[in-house]
N, C-alpha and C. Protein backbone atom coordinates (compact mmCIF):
# COMPACT_ATOMS: atom_id res chain seq x y z
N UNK A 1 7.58 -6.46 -4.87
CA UNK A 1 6.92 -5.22 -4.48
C UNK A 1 6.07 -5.49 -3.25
N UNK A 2 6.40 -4.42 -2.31
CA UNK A 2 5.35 -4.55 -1.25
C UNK A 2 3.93 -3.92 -1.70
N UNK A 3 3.00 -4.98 -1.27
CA UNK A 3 1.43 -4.35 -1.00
C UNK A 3 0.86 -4.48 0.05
N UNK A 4 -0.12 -3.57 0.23
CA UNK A 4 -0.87 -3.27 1.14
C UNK A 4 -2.30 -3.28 0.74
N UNK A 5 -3.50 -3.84 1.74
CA UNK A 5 -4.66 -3.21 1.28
C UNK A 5 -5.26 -2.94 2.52
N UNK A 6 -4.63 -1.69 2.66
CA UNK A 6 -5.22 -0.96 4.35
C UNK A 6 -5.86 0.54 4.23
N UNK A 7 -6.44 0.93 5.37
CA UNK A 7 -6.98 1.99 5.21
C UNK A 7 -5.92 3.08 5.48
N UNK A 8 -4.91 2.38 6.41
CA UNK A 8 -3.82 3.87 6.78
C UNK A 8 -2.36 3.87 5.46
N UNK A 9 -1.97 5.22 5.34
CA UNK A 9 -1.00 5.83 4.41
C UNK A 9 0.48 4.91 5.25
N UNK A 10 1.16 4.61 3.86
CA UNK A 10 2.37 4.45 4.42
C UNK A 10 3.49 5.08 5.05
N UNK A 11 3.22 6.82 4.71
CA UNK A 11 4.01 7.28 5.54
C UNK A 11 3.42 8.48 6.43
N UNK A 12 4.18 9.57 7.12
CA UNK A 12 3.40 10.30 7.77
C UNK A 12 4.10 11.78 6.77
N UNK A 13 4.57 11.73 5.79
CA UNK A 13 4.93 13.12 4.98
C UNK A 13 3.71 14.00 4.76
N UNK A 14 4.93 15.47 5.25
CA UNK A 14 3.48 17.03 5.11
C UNK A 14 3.10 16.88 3.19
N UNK A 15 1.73 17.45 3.13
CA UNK A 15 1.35 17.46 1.65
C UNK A 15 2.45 18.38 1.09
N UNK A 16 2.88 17.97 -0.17
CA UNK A 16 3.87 19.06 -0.63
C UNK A 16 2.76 20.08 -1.80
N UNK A 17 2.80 19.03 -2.93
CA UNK A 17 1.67 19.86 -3.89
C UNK A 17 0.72 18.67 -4.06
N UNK A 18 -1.18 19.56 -4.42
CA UNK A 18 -1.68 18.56 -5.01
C UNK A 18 -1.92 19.22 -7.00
N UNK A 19 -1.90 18.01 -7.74
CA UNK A 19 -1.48 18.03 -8.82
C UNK A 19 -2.75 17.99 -10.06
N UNK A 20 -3.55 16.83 -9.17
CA UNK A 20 -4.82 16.39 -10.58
C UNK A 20 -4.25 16.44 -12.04
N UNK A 21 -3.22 15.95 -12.53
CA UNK A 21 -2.52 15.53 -13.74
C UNK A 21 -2.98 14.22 -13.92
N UNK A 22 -3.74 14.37 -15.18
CA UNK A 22 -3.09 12.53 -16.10
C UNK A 22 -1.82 11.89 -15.96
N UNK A 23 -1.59 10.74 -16.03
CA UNK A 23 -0.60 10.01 -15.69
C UNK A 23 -0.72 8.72 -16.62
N UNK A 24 0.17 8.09 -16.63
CA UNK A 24 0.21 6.65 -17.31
C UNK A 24 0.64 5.93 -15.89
N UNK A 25 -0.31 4.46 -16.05
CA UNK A 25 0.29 3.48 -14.79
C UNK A 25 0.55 2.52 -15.59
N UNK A 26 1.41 1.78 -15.16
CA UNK A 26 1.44 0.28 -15.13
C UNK A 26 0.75 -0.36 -14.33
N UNK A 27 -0.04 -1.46 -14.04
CA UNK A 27 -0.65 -2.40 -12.94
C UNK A 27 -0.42 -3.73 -13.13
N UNK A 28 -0.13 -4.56 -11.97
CA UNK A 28 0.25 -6.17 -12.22
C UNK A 28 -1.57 -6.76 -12.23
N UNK A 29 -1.45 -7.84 -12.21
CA UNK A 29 -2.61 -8.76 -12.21
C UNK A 29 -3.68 -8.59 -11.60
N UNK A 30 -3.37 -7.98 -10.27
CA UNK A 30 -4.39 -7.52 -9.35
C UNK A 30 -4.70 -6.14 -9.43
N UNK A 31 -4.44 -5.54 -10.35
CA UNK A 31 -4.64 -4.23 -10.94
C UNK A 31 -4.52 -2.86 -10.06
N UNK A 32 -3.07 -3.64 -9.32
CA UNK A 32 -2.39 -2.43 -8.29
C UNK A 32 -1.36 -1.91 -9.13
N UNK A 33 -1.26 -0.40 -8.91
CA UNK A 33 0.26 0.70 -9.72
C UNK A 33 1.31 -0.20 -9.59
N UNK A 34 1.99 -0.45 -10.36
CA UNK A 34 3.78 -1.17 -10.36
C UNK A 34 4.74 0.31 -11.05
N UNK A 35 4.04 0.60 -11.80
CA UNK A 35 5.12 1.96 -12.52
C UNK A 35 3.97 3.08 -12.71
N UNK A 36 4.55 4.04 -12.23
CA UNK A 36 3.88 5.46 -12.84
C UNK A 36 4.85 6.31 -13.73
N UNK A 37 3.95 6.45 -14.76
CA UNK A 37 5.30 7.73 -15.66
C UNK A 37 3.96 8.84 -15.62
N UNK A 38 5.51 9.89 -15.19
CA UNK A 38 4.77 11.45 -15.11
C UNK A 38 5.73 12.29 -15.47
N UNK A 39 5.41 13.47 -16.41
CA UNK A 39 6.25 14.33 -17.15
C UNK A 39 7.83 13.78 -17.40
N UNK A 40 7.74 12.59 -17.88
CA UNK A 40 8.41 12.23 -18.54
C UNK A 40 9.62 11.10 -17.73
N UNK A 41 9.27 10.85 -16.83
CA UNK A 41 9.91 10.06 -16.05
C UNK A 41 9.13 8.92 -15.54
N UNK A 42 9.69 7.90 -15.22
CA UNK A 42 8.85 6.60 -14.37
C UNK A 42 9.50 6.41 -13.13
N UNK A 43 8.50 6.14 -11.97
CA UNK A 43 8.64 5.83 -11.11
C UNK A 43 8.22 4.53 -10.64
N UNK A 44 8.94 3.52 -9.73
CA UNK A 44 9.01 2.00 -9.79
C UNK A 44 8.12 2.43 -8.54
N UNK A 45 6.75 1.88 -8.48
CA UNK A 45 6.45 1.25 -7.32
C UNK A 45 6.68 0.55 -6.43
N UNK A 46 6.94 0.84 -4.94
CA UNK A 46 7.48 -0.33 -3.95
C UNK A 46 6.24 -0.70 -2.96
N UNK A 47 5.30 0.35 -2.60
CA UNK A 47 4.64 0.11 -1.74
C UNK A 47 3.14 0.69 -2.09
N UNK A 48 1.69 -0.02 -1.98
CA UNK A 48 0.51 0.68 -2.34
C UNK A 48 0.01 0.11 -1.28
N UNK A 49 -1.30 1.09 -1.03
CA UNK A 49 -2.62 0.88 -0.37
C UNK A 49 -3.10 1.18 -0.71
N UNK A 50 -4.11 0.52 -0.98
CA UNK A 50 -5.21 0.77 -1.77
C UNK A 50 -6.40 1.69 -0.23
N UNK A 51 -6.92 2.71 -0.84
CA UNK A 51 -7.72 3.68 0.74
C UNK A 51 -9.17 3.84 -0.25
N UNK A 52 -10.36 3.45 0.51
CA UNK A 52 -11.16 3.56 -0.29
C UNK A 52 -12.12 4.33 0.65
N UNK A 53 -11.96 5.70 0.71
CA UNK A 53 -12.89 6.73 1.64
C UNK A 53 -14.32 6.16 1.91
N UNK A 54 -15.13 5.85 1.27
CA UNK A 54 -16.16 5.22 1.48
C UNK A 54 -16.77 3.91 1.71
N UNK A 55 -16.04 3.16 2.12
CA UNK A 55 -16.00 1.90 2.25
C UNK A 55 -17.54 1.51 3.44
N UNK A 56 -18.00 2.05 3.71
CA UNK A 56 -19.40 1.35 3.92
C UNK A 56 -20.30 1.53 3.66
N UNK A 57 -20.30 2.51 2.37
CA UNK A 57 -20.73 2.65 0.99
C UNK A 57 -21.31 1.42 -0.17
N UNK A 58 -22.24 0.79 -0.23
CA UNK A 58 -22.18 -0.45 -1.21
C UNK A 58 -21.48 -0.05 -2.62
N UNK A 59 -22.33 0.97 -2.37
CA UNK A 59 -22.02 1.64 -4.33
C UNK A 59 -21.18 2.77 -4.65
N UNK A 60 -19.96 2.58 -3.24
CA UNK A 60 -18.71 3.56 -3.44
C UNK A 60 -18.27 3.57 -4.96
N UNK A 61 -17.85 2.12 -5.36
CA UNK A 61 -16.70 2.29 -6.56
C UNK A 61 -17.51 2.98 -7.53
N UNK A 62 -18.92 2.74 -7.35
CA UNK A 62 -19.88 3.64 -8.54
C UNK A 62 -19.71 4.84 -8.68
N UNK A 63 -19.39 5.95 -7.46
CA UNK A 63 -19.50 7.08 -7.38
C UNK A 63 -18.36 7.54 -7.04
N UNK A 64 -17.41 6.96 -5.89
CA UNK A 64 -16.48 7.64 -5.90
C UNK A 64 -14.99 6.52 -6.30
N UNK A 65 -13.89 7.20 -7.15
CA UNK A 65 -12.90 6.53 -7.67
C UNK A 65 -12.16 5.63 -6.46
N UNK A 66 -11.60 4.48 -6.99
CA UNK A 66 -10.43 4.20 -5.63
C UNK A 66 -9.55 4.78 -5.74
N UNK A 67 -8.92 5.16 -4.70
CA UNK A 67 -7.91 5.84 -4.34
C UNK A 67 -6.67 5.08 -3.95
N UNK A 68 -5.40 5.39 -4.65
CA UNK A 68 -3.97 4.06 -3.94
C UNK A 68 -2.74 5.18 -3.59
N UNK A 69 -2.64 5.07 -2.86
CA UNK A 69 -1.26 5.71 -1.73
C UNK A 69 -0.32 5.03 -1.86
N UNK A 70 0.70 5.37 -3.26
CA UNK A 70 2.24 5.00 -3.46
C UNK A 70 3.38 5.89 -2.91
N UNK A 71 4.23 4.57 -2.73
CA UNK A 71 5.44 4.77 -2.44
C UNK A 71 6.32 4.34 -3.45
N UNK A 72 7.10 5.42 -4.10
CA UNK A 72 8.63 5.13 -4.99
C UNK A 72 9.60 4.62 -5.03
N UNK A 73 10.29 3.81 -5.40
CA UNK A 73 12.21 3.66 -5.44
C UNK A 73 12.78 5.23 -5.52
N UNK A 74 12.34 6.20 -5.97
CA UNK A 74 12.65 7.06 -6.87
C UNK A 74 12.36 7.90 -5.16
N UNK A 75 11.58 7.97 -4.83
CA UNK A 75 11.38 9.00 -3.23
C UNK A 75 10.13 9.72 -3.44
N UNK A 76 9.47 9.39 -4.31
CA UNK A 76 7.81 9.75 -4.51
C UNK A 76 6.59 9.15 -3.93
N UNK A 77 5.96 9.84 -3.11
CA UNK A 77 5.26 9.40 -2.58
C UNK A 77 3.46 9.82 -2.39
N UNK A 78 2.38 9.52 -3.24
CA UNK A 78 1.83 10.08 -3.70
C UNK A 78 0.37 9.35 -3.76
N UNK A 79 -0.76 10.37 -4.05
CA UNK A 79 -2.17 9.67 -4.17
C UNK A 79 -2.49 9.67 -5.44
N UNK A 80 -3.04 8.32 -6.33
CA UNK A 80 -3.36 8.26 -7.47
C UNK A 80 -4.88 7.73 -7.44
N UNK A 81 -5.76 7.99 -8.79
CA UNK A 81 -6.83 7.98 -8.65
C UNK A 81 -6.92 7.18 -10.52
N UNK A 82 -8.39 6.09 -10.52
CA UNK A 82 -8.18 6.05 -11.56
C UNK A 82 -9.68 6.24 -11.76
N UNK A 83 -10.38 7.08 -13.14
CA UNK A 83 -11.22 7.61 -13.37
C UNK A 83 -11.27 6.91 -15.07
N UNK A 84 -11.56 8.13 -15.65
CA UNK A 84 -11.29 7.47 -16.95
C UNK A 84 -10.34 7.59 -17.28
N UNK A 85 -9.07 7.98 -16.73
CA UNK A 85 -7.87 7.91 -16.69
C UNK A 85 -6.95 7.85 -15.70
N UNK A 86 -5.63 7.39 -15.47
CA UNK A 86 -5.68 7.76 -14.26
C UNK A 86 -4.79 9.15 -13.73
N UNK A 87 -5.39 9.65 -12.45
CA UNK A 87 -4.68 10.74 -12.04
C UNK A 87 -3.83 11.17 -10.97
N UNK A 88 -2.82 11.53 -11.24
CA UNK A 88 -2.21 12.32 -10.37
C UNK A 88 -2.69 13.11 -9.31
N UNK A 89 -3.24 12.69 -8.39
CA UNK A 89 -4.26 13.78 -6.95
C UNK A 89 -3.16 14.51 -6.52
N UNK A 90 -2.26 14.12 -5.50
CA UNK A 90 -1.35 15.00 -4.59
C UNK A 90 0.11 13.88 -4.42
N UNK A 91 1.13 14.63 -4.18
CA UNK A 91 2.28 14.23 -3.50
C UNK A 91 2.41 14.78 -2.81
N UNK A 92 3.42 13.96 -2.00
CA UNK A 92 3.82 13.80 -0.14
C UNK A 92 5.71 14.57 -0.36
N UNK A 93 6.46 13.39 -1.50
CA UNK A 93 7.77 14.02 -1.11
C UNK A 93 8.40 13.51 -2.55
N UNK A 94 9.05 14.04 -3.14
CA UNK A 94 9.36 13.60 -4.27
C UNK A 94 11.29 13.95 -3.95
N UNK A 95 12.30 12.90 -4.04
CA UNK A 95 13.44 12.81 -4.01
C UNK A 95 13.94 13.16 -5.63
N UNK A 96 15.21 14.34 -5.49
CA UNK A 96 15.88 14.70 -6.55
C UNK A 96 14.51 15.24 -8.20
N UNK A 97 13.35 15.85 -7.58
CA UNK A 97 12.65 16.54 -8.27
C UNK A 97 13.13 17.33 -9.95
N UNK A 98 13.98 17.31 -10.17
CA UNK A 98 14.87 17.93 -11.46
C UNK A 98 14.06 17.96 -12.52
């Protein structure tokens, strides 16, 4: 899996919808997305950045969530947030939507 830990998005896709849905992730070791399942499907992570809006913030992660900008196998491409759960913010482009 490719990672990233940059401030810019991996791609340049128009917003399609934003969502704010619960989600289930998977995360590897470094506690970046590897799988997201959403309404009933999983999507394989290929690419994250981790974007942390406030970053010269000391006490960002206190107040505001990190934010990771995935990319799919599947053609999903999307902002996830983890809170006390994690969420679904917005997608970019979702391939074969069904």
């Amino acid at each position: 899996m490719m990672k990233h830990r940059a401030e810019e998005p991996l791609c340049d896709y128009q917003l399609i919808k934003i969502y704010r849905e619960a989600i289930d992730v998977v995360t590897d070791a470094e506690e970046l997305p590897t799988v997201i399942h959403w309404r009933g499907r999983s999507f394989d992570v290929t690419g994250c950045t981790v974007i942390n809006d406030t970053a010269s913030n000391i006490l960002s992660s206190y107040f505001w969530p990190t934010r990771y900008h995935c990319v799919t196998a599947q053609g999903m491409v999307c902002d996830i947030v983890k809170q006390d759960t994690w969420i679904l913010e917005k997608t970019w482009a979702i391939a074969d939507a069904s």
